[in-house]
N, C-alpha and C. Protein backbone atom coordinates (compact mmCIF):
# COMPACT_ATOMS: atom_id res chain seq x y z
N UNK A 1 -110.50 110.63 50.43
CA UNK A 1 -111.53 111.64 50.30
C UNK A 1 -111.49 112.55 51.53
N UNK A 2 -111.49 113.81 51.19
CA UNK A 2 -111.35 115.04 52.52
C UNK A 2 -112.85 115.04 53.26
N UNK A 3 -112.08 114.95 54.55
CA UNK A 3 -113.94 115.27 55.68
C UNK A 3 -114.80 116.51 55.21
N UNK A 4 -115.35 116.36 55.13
CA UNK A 4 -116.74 117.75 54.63
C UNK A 4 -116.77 118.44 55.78
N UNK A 5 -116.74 119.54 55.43
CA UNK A 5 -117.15 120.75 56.49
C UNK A 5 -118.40 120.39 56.71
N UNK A 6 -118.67 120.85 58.01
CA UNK A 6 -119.89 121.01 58.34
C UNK A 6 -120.06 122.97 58.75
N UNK A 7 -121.54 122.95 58.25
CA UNK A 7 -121.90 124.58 58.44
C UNK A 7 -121.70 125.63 59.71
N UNK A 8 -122.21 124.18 60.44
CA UNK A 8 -121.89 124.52 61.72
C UNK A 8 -120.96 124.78 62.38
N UNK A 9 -119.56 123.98 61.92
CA UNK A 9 -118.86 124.21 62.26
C UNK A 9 -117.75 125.53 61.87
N UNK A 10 -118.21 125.92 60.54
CA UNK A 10 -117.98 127.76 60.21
C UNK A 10 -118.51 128.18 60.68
N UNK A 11 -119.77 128.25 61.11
CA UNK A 11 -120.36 129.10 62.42
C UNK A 11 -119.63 129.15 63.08
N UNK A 12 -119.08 128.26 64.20
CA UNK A 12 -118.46 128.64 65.62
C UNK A 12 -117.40 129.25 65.57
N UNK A 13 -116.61 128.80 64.22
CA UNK A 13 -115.44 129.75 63.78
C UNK A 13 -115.52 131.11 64.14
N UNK A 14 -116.84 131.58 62.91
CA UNK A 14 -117.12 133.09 62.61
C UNK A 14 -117.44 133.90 64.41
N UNK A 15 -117.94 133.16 65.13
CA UNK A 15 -118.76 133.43 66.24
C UNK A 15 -117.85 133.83 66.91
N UNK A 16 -116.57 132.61 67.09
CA UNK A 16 -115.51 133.12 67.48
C UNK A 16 -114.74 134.11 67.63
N UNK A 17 -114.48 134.16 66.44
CA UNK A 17 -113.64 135.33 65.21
C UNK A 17 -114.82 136.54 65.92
N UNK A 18 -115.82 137.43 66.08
CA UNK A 18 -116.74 137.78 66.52
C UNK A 18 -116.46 138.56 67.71
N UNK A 19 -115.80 137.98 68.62
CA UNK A 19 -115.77 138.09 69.77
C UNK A 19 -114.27 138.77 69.74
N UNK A 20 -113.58 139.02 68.79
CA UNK A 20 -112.66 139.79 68.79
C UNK A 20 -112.29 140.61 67.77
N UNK A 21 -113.20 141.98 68.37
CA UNK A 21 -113.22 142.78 67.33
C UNK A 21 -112.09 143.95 66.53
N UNK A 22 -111.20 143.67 67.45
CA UNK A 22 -109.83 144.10 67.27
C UNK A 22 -109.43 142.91 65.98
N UNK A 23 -109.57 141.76 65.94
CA UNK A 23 -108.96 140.85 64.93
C UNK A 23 -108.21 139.74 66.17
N UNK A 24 -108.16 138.48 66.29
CA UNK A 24 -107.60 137.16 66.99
C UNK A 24 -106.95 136.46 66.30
N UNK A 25 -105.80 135.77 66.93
CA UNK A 25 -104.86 134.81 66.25
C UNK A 25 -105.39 133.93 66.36
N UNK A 26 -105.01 132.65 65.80
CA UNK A 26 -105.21 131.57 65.72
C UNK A 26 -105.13 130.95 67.22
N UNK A 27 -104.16 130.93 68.19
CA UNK A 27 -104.26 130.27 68.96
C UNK A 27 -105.80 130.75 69.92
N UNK A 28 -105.73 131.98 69.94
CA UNK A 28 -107.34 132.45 70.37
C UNK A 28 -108.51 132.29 69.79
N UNK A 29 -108.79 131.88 68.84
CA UNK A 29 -109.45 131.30 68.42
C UNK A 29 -109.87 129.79 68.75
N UNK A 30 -108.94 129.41 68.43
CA UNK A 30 -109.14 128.08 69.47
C UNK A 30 -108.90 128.08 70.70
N UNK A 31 -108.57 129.01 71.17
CA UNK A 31 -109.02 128.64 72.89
C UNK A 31 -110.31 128.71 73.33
N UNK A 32 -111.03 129.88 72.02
CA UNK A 32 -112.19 130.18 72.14
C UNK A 32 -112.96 128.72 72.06
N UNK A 33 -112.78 128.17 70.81
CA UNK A 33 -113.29 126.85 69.95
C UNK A 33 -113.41 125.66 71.20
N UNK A 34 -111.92 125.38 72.10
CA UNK A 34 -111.80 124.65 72.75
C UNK A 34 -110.93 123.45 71.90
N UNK A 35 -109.91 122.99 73.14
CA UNK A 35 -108.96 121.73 72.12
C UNK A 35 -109.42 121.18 71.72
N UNK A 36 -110.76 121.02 71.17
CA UNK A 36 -111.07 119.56 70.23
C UNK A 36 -111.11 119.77 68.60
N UNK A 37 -111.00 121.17 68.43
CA UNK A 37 -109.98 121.27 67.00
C UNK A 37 -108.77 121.36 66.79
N UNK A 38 -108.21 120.47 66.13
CA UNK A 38 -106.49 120.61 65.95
C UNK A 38 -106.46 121.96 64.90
N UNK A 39 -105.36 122.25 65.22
CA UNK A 39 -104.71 123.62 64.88
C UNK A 39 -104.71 123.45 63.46
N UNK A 40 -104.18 122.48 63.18
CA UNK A 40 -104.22 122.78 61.56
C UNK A 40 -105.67 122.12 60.78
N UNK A 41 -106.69 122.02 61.28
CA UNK A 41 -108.01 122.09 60.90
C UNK A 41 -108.49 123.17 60.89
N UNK A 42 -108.18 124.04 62.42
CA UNK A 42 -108.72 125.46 62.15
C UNK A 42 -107.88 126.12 61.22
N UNK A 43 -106.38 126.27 60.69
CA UNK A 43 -106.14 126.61 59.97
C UNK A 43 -106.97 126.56 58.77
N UNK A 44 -107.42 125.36 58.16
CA UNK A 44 -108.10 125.28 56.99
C UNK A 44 -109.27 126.01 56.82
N UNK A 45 -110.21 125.89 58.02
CA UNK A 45 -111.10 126.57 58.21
C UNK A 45 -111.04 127.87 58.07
N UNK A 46 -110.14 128.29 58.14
CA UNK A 46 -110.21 129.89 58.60
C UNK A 46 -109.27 130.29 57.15
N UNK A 47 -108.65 129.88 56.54
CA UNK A 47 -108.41 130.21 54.73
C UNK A 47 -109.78 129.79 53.80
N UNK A 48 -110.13 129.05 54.50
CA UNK A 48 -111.82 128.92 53.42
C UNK A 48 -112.72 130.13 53.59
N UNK A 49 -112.69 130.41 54.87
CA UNK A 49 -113.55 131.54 55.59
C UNK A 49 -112.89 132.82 54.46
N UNK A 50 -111.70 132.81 54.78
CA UNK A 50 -110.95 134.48 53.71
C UNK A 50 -111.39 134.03 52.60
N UNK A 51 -111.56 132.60 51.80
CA UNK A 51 -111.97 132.46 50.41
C UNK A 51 -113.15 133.05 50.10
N UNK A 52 -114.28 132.87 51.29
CA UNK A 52 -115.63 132.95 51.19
C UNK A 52 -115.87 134.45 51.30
N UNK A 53 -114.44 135.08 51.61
CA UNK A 53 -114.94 136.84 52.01
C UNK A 53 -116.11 136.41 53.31
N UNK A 54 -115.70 135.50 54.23
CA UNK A 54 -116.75 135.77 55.57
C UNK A 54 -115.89 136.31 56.07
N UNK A 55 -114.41 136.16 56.38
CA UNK A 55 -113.71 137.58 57.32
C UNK A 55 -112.75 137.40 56.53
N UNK A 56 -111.59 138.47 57.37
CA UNK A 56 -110.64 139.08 56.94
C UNK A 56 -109.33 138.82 57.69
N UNK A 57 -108.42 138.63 56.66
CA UNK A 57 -106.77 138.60 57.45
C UNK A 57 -106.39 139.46 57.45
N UNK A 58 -105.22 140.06 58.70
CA UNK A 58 -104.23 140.87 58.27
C UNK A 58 -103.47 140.46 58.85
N UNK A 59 -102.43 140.61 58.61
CA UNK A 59 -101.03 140.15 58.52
C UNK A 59 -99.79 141.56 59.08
N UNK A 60 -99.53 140.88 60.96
CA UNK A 60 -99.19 142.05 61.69
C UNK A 60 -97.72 141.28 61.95
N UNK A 61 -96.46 142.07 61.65
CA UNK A 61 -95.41 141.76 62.16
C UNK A 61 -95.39 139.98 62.45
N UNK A 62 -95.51 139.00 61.31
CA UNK A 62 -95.40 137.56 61.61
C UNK A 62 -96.34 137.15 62.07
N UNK A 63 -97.31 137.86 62.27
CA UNK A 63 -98.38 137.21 63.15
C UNK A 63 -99.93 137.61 62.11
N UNK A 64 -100.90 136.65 62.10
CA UNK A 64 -101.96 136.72 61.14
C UNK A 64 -103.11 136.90 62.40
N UNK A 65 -103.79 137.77 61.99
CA UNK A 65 -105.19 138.01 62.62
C UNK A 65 -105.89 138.20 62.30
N UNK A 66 -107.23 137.64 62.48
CA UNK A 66 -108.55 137.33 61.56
C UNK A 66 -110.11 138.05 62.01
N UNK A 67 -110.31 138.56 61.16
CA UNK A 67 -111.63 139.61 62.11
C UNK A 67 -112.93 139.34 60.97
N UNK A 68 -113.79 139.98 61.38
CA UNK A 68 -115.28 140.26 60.37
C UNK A 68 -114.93 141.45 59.93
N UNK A 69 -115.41 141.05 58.20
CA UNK A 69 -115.42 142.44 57.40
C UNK A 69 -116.40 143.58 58.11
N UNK A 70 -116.00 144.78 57.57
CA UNK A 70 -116.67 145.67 58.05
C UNK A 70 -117.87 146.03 56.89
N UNK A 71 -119.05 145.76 57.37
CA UNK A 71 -119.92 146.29 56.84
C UNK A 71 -120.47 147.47 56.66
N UNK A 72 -120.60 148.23 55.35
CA UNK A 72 -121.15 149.99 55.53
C UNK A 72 -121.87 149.87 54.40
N UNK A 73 -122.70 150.42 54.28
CA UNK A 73 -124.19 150.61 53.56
C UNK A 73 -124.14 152.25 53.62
N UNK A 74 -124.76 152.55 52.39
CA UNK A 74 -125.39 154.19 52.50
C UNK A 74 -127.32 154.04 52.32
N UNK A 75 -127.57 154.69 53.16
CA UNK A 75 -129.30 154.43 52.92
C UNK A 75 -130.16 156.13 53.03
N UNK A 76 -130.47 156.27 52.11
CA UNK A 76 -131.67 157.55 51.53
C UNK A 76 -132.74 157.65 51.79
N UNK A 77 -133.05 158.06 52.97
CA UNK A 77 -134.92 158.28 53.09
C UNK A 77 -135.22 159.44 52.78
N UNK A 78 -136.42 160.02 52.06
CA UNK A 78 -136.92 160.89 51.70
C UNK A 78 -138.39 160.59 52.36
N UNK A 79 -138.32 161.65 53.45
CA UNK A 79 -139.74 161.95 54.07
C UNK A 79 -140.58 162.74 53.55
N UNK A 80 -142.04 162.67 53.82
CA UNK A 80 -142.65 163.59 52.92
C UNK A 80 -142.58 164.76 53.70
N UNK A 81 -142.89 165.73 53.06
CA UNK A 81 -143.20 167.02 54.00
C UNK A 81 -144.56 167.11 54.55
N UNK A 82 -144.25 167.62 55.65
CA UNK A 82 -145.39 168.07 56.49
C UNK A 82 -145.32 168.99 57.29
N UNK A 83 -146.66 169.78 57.05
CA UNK A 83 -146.92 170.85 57.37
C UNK A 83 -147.82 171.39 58.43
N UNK A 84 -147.36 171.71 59.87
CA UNK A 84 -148.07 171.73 60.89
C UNK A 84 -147.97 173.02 61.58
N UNK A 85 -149.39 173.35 61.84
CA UNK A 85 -150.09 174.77 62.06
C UNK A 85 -150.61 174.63 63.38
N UNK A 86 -149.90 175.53 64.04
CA UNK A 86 -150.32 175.61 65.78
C UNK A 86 -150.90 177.34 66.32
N UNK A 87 -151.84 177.45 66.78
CA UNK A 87 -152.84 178.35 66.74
C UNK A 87 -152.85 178.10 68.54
N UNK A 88 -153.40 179.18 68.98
CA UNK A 88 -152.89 179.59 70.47
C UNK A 88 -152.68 180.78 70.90
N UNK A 89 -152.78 181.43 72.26
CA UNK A 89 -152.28 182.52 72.88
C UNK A 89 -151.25 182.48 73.88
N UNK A 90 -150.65 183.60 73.98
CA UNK A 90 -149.11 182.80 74.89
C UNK A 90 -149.00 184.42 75.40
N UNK A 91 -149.12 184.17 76.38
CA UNK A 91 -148.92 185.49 77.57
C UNK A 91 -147.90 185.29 78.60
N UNK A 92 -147.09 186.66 79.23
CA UNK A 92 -146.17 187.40 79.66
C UNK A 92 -146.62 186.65 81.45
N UNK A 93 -145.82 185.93 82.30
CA UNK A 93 -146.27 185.52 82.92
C UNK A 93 -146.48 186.81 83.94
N UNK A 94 -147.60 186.89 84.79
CA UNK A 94 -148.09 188.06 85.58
C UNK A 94 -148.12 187.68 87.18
N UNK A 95 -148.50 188.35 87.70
CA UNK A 95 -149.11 187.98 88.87
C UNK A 95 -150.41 188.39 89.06
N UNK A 96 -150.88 187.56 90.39
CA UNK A 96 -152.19 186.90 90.63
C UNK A 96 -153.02 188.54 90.23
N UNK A 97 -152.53 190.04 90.69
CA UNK A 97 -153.83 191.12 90.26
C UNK A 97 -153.35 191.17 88.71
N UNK A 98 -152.33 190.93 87.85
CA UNK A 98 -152.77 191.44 86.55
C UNK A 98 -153.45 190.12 86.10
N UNK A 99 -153.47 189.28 86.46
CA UNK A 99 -154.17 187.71 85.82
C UNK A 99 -155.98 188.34 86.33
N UNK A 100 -155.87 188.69 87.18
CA UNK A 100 -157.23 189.28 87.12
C UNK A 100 -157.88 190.36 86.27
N UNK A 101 -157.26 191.46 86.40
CA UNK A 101 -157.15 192.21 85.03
C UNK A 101 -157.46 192.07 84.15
N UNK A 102 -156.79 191.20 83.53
CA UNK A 102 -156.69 190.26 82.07
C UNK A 102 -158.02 189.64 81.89
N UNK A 103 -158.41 189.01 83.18
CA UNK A 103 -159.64 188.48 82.57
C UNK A 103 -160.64 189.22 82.83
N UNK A 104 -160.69 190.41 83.13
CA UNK A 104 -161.99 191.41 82.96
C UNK A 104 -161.45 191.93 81.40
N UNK A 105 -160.55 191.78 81.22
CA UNK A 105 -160.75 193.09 79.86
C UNK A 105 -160.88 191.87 79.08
């Protein structure tokens, strides 16, 4: 009978994988992970992960590198309109005798 994944342990994967947003090989990944996963565990891990569509391979000159899909959304807000009325006087800046002036007339 095969060992059960644990959740957690696709977490640290993904977290991993995360931290290199360019896309990481396998051996970086586990350096990330630390030696206490054998290589061909994270292998498994990380083809379940592409099964699950949690990330993505590509496949560079012999070499496989594994990243997070890119997420893009389109989102539509429609604000209401509003309509704002500003009332005021706005004068020619003067000096100190026409500011006097001004306020006699």
């Amino acid at each position: 009978m095969p060992k059960r994944i644990l959740q957690n342990e696709l977490d640290a994967v993904i977290r991993a994988v995360a931290g290199f947003p360019e896309g990481a090989r396998v051996e970086e990944i586990r350096g990330t992970l630390g030696d206490s996963v054998p290589h061909r565990t994270l292998q498994r891990w990380l083809v379940l992960l592409v099964e699950q569509k949690r990330i993505i391979v590509e496949c560079r000159a012999r070499v496989s590198r594994y990243r997070l899909p890119v997420i893009t959304a389109e989102v539509k807000i429609k604000l209401p309109y509003i309509k704002v009325e500003v009332r005021g006087e706005v004068y020619v800046p003067m000096s100190s005798e026409g500011e006097a002036l001004r306020q006699v007339v």
